[in-house]
C-alpha atoms as a PDB file:
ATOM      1  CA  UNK A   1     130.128 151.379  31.686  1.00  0.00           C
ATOM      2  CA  UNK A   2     128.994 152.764  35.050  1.00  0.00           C
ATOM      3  CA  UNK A   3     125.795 151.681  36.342  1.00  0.00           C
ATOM      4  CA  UNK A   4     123.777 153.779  38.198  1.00  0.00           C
ATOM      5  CA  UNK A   5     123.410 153.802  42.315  1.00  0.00           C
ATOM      6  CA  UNK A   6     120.512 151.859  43.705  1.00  0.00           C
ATOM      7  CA  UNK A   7     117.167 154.605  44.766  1.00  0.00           C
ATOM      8  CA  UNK A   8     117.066 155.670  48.205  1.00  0.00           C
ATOM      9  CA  UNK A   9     114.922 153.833  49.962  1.00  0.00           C
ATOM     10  CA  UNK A  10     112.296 156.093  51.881  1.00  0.00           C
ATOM     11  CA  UNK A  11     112.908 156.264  55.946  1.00  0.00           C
ATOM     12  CA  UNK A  12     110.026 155.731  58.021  1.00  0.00           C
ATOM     13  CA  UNK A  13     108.931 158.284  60.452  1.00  0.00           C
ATOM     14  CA  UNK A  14     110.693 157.983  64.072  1.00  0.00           C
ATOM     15  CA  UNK A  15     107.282 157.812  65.574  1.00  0.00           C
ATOM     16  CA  UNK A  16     106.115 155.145  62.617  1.00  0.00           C
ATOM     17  CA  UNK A  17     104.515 151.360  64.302  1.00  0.00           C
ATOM     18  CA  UNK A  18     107.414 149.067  64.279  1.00  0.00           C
ATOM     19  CA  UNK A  19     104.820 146.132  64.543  1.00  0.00           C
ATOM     20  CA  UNK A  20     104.199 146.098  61.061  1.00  0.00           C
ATOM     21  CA  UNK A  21     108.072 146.760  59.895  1.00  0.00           C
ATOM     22  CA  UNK A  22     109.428 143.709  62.321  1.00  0.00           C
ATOM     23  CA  UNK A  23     107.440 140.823  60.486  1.00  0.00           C
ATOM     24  CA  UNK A  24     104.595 140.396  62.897  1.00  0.00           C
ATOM     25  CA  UNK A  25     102.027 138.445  61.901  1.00  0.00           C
ATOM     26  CA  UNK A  26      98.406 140.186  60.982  1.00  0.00           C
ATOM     27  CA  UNK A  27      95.215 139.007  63.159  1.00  0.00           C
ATOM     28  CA  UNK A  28      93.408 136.293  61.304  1.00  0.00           C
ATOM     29  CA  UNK A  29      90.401 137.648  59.985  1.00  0.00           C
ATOM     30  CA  UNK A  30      87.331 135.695  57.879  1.00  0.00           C
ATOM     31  CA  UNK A  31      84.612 136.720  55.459  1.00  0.00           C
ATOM     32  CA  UNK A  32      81.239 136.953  56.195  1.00  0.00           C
ATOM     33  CA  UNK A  33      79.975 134.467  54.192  1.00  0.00           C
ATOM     34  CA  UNK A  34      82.804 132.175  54.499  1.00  0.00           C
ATOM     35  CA  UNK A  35      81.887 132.093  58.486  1.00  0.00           C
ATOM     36  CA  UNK A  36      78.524 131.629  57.394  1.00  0.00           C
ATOM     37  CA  UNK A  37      79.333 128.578  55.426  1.00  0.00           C
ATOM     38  CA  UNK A  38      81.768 127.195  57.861  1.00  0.00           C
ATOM     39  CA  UNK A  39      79.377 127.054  60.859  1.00  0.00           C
ATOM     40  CA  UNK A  40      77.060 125.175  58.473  1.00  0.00           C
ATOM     41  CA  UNK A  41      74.043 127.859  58.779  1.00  0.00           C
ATOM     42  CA  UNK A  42      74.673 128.485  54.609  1.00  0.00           C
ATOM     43  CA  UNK A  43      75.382 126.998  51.780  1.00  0.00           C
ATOM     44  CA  UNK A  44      77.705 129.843  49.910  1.00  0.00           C
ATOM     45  CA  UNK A  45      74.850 131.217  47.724  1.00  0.00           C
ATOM     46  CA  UNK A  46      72.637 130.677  50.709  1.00  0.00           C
ATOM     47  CA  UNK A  47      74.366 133.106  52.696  1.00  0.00           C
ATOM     48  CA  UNK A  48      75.154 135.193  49.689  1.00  0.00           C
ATOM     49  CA  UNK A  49      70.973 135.616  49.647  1.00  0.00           C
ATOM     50  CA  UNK A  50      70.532 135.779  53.463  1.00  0.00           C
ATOM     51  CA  UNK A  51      73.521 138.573  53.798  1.00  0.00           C
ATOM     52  CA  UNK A  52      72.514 140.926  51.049  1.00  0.00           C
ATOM     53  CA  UNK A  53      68.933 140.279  51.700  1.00  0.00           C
ATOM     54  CA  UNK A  54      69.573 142.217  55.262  1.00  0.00           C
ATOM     55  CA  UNK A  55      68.886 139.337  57.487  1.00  0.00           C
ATOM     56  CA  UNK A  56      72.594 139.222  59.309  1.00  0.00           C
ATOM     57  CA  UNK A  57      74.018 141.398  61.880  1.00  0.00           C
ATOM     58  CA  UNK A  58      77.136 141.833  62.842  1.00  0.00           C
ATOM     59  CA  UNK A  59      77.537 143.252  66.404  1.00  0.00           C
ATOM     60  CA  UNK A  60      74.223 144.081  66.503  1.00  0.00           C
ATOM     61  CA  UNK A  61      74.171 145.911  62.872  1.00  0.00           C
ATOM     62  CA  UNK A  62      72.589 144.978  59.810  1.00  0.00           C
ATOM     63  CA  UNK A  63      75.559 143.975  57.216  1.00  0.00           C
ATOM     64  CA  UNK A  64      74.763 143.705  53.774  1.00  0.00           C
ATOM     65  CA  UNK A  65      78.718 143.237  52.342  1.00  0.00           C
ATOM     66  CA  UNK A  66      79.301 139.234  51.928  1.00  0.00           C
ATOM     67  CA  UNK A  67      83.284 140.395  51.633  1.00  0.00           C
ATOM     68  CA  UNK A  68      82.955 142.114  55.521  1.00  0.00           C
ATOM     69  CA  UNK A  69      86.290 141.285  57.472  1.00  0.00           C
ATOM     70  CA  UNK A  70      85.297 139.393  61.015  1.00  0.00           C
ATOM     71  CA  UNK A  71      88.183 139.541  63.477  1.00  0.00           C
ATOM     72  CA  UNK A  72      87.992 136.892  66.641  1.00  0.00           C
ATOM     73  CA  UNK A  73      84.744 137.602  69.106  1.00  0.00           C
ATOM     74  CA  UNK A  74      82.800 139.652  66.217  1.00  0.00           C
ATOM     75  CA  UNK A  75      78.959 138.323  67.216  1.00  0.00           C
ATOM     76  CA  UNK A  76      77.056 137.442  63.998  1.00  0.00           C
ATOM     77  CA  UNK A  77      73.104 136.449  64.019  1.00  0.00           C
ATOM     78  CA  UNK A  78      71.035 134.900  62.259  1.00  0.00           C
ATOM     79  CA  UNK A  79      67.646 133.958  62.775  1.00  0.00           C
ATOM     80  CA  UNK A  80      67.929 135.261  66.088  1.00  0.00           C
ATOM     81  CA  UNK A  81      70.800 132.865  66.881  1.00  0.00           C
ATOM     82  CA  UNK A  82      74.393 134.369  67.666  1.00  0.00           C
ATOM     83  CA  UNK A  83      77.883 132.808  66.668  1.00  0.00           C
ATOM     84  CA  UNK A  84      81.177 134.269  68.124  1.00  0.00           C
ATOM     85  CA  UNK A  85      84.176 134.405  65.907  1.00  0.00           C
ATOM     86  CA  UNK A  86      86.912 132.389  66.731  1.00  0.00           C
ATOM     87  CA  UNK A  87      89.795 131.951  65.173  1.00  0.00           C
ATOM     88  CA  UNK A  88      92.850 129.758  65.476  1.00  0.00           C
END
């Protein structure tokens, strides 16, 4: 019995990012109220409260999504106190 030749696999584009295709790794990234909880400001339902309750920004606007991606040197305040993200 004859088995059937593997699908195609698509081609990317000529002009398609090769950064992504070659392995590299993505830049770290942290949520919101995980930062909040690992700079010690929050407890994890703390900063679930203080995030949707409007009282964060993140450079300099209001952000009321706990799950919001920070990338490295994202500013975050609180309570008129800023934290820099930084990653390692």
């Amino acid at each position: 019995m004859d088995t059937p030749p593997p699908p195609e696999q698509p081609t990317p584009p000529a002009d398609a990012s090769t950064s992504e295709t070659a392995g590299q790794t993505r830049e770290p990234t942290i949520h919101l109220d995980q930062f909040l909880k690992t700079c010690g400001v929050a407890t994890g339902g703390q900063a679930k409260l203080l995030i949707q309750g409007g009282e964060v920004t993140v450079n300099g606007e209001r952000e009321t999504r706990r799950r919001r991606q920070l990338r490295i040197n994202d500013e975050v305040e609180l309570d008129g106190v800023v934290y820099v993200v930084a990653l390692g």
